[in-house]
C-alpha atoms as a PDB file:
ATOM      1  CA  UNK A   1     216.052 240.219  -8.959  1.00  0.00           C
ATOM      2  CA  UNK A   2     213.185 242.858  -8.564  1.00  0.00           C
ATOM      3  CA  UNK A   3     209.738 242.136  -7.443  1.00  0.00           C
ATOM      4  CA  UNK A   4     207.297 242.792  -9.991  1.00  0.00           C
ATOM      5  CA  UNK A   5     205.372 245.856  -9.437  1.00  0.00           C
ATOM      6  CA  UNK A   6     201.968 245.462  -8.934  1.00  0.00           C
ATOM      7  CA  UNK A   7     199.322 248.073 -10.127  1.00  0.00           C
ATOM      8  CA  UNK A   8     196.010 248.685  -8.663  1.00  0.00           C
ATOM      9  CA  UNK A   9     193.197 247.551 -10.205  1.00  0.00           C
ATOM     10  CA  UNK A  10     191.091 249.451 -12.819  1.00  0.00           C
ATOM     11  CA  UNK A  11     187.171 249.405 -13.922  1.00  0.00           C
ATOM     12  CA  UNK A  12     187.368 247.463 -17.698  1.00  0.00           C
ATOM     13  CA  UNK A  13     185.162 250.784 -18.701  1.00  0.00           C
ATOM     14  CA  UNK A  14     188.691 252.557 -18.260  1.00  0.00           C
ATOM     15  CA  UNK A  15     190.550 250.219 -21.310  1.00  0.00           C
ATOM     16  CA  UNK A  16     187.650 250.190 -23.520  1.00  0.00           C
ATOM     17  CA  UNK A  17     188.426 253.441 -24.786  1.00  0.00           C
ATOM     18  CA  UNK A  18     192.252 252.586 -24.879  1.00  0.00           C
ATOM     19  CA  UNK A  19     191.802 249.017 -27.001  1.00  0.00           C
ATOM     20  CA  UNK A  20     188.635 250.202 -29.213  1.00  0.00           C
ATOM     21  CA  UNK A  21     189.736 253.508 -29.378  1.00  0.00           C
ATOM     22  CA  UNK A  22     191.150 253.526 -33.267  1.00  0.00           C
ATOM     23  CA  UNK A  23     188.435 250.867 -34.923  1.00  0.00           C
ATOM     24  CA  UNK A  24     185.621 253.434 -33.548  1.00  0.00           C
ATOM     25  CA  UNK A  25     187.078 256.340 -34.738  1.00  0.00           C
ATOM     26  CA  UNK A  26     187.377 254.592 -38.106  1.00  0.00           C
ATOM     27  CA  UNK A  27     183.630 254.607 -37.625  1.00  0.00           C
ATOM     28  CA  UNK A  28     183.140 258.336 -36.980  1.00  0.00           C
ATOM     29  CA  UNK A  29     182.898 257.286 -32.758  1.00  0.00           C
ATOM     30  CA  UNK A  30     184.536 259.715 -30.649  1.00  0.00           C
ATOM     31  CA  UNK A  31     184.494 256.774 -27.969  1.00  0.00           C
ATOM     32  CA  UNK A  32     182.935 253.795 -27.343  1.00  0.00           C
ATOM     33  CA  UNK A  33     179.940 255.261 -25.148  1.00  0.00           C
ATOM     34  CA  UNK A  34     177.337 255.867 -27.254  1.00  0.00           C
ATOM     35  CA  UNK A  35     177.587 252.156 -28.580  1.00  0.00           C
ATOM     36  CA  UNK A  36     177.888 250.969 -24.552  1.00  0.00           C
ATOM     37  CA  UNK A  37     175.127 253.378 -23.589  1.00  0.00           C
ATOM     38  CA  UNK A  38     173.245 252.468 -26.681  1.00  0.00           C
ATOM     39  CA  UNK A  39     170.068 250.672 -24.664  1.00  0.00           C
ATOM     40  CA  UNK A  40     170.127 253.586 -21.943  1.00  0.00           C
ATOM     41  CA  UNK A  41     170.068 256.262 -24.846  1.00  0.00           C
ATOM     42  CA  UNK A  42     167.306 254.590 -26.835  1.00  0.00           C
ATOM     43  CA  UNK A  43     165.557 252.246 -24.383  1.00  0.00           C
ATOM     44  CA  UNK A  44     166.083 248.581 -23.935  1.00  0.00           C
ATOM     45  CA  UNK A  45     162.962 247.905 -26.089  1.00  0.00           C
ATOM     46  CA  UNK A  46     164.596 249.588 -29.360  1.00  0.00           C
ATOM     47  CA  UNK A  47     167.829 248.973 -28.783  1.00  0.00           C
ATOM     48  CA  UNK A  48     166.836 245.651 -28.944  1.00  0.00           C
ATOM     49  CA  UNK A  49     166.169 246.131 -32.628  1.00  0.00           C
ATOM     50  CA  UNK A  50     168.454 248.713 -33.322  1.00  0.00           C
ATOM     51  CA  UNK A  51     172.385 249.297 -33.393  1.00  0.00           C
ATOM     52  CA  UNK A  52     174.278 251.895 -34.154  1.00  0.00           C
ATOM     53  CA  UNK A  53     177.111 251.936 -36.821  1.00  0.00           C
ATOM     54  CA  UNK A  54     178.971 254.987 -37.626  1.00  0.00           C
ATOM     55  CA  UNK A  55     178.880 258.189 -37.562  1.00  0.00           C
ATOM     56  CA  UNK A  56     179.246 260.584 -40.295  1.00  0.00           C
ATOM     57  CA  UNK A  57     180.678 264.152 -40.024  1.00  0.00           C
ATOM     58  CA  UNK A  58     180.530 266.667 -42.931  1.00  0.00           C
ATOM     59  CA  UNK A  59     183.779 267.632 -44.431  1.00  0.00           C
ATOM     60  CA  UNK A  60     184.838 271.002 -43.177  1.00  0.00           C
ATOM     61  CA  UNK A  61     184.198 274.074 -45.788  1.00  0.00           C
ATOM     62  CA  UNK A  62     187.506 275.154 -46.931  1.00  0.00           C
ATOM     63  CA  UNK A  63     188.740 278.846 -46.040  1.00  0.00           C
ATOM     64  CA  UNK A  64     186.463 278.961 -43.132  1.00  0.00           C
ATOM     65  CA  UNK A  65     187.627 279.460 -39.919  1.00  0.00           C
ATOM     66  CA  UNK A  66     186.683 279.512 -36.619  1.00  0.00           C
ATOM     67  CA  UNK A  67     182.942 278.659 -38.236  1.00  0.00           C
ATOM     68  CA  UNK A  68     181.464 275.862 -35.380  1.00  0.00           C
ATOM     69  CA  UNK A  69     181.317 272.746 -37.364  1.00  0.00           C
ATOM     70  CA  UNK A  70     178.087 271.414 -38.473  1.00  0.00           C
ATOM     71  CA  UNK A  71     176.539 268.811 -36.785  1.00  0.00           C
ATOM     72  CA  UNK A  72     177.271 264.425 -37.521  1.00  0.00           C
ATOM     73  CA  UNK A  73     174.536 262.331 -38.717  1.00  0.00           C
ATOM     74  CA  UNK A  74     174.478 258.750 -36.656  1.00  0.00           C
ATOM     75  CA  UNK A  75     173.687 256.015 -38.900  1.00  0.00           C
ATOM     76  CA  UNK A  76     171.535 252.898 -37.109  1.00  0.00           C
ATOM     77  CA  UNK A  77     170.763 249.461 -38.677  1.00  0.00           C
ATOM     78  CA  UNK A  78     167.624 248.636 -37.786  1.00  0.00           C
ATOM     79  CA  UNK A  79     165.704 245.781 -38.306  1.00  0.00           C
ATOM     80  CA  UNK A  80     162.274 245.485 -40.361  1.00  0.00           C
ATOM     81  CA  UNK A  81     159.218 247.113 -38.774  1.00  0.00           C
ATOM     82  CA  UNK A  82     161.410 248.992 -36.417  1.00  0.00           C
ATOM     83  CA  UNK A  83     162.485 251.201 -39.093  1.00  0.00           C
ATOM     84  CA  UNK A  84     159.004 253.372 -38.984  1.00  0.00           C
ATOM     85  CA  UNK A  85     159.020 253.340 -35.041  1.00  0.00           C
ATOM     86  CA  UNK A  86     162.872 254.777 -35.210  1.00  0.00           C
ATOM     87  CA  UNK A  87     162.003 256.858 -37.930  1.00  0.00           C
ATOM     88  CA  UNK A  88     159.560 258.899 -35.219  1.00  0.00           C
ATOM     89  CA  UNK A  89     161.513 259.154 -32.740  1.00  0.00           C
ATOM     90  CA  UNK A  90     164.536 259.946 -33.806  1.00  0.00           C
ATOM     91  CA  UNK A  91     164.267 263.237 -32.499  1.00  0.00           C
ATOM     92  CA  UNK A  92     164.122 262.200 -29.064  1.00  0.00           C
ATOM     93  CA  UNK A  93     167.019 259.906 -29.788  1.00  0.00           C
ATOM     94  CA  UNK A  94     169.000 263.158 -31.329  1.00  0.00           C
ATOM     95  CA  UNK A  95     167.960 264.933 -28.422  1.00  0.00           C
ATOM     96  CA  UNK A  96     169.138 262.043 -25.663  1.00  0.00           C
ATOM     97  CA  UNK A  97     172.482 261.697 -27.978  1.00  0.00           C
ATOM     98  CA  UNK A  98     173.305 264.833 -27.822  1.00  0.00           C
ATOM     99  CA  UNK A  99     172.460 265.486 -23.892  1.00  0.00           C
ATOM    100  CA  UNK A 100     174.735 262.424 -22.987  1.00  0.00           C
ATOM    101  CA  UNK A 101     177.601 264.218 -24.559  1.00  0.00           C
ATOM    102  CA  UNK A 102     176.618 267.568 -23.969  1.00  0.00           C
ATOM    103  CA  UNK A 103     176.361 269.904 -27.573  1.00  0.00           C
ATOM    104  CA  UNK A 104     174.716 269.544 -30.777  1.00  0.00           C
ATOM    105  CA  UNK A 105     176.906 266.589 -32.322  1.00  0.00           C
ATOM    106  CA  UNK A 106     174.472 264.406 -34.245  1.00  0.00           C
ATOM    107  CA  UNK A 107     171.787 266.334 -36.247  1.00  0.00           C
ATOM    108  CA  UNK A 108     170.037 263.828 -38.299  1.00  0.00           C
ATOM    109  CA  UNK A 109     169.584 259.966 -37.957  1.00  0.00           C
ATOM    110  CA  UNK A 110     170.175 258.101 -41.092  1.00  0.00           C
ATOM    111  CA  UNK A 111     168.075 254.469 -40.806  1.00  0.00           C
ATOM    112  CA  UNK A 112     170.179 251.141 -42.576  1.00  0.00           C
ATOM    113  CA  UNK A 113     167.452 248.162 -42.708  1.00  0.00           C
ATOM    114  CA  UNK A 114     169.116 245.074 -41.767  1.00  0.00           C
ATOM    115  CA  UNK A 115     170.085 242.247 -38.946  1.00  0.00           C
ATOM    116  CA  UNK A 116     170.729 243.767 -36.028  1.00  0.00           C
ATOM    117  CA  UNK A 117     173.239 241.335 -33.724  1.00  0.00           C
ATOM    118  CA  UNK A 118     172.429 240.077 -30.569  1.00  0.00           C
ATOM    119  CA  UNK A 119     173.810 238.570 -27.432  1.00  0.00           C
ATOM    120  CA  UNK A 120     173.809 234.936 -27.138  1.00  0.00           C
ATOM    121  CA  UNK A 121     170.874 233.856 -24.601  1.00  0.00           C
ATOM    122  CA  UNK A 122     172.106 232.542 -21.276  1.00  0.00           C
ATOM    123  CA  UNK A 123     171.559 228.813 -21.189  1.00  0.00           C
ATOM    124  CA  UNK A 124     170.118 227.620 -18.328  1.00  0.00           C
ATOM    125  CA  UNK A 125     171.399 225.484 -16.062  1.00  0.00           C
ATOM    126  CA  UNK A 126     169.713 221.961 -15.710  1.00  0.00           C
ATOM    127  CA  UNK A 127     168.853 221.145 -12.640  1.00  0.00           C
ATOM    128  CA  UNK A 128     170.596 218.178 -10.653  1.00  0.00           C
ATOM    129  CA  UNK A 129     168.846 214.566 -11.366  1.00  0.00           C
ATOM    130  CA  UNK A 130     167.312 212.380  -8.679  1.00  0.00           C
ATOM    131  CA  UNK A 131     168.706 208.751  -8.282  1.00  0.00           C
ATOM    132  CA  UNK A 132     165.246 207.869  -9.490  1.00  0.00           C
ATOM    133  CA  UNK A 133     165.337 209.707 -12.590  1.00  0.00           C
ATOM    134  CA  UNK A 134     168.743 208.688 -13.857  1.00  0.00           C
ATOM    135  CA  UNK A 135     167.904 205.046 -13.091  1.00  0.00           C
ATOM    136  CA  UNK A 136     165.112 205.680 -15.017  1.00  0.00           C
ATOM    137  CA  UNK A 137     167.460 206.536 -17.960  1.00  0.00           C
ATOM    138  CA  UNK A 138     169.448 203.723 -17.467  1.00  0.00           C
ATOM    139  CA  UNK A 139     166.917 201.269 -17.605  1.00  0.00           C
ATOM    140  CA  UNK A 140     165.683 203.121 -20.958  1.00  0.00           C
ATOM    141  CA  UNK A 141     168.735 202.967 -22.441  1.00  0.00           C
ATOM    142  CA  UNK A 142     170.188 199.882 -21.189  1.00  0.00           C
ATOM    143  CA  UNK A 143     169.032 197.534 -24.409  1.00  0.00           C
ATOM    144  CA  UNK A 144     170.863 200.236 -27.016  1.00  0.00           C
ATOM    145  CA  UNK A 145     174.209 197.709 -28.276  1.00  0.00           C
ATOM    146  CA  UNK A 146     176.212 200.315 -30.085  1.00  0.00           C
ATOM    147  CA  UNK A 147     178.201 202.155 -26.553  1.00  0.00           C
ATOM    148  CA  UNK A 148     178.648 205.079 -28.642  1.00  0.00           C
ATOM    149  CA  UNK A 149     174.344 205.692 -29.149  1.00  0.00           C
ATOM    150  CA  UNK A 150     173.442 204.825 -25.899  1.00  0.00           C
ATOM    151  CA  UNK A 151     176.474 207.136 -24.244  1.00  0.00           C
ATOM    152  CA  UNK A 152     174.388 210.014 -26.655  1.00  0.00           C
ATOM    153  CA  UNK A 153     170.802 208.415 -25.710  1.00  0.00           C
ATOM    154  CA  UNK A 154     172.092 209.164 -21.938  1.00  0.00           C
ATOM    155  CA  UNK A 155     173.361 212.304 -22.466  1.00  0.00           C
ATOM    156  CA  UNK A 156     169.574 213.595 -23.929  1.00  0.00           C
ATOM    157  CA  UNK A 157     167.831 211.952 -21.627  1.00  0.00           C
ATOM    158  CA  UNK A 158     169.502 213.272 -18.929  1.00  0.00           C
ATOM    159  CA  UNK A 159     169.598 217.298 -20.894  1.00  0.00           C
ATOM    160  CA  UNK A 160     165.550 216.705 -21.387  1.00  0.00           C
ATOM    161  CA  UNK A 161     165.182 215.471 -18.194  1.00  0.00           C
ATOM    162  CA  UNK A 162     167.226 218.280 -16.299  1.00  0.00           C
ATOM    163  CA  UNK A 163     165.519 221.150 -18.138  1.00  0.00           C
ATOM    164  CA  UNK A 164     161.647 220.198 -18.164  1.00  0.00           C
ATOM    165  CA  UNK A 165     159.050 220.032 -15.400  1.00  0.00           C
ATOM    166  CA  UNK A 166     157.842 216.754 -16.845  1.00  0.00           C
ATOM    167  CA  UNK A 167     159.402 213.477 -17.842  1.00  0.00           C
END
């Protein structure tokens, strides 16, 4: 029997392209950059508001050819007040687009109110418990009868205690 062979590892920026390739050019993306480099293009404050969506490429006039094709216009969802900030600067954001990939491909900036999905916050991690503290607990919730409440009574006590400066 053969030994498996065994490739060398490759960056996860290589496959993106490869797995989200299709459902972004659905979307008018060429590749998934502009959506990863979203944050560097605009700024971490807008992008933090903003997201872009698709974008949208005039149809080619017919029986012209060699003509350069006109430029895409990127459509952003953007949420509520955001909308007039966006609406100023988008052309620096045309202009920053269009440097990161090097010609005159988006032209306009077409602004979609609406939520704008975020990452889920990073939970912290409570910190570890004294013996003190959780006897403290123990005593609080030693006089609960039902096991199933005071395993739940423990459980918050011990989340509120690990996460706040006070008890």
């Amino acid at each position: 029997m053969a030994a498996p062979k065994h490739y060398p590892p490759r960056p996860l920026a290589d496959l993106i392209d490869a797995c989200l390739g299709p459902a972004l050019a659905a979307q008018g993306f060429a590749a998934s950059d502009v959506i990863a480099s979203w944050p560097e293009i605009v700024g971490e404050r807008l992008a933090a508001f903003t997201q872009p969506l698709k974008v949208e490429w005039p149809r080619k006039a017919r029986g012209v050819e060699g003509e350069a094709r006109a430029p895409a216009s990127l459509v952003v969802r953007v949420e509520g007040a955001f909308a007039l900030e966006m609406q100023h600067l988008a052309p620096l954001v045309i202009e920053r687009i269009n440097a990161h990939y090097g010609w005159r491909c988006i032209g306009r900036v077409v602004l979609k109110q609406g939520p704008v999905r975020r990452a889920a916050p990073k939970r912290a991690k409570p910190k570890p418990l004294d013996d003190a503290t959780l006897q403290e607990i123990r005593a609080a919730t030693a006089g609960v009868g039902d096991d199933a409440l005071r395993a739940s009574l423990d459980r918050l006590g011990r989340a509120v205690a690990g996460t706040s400066g006070k008890r």
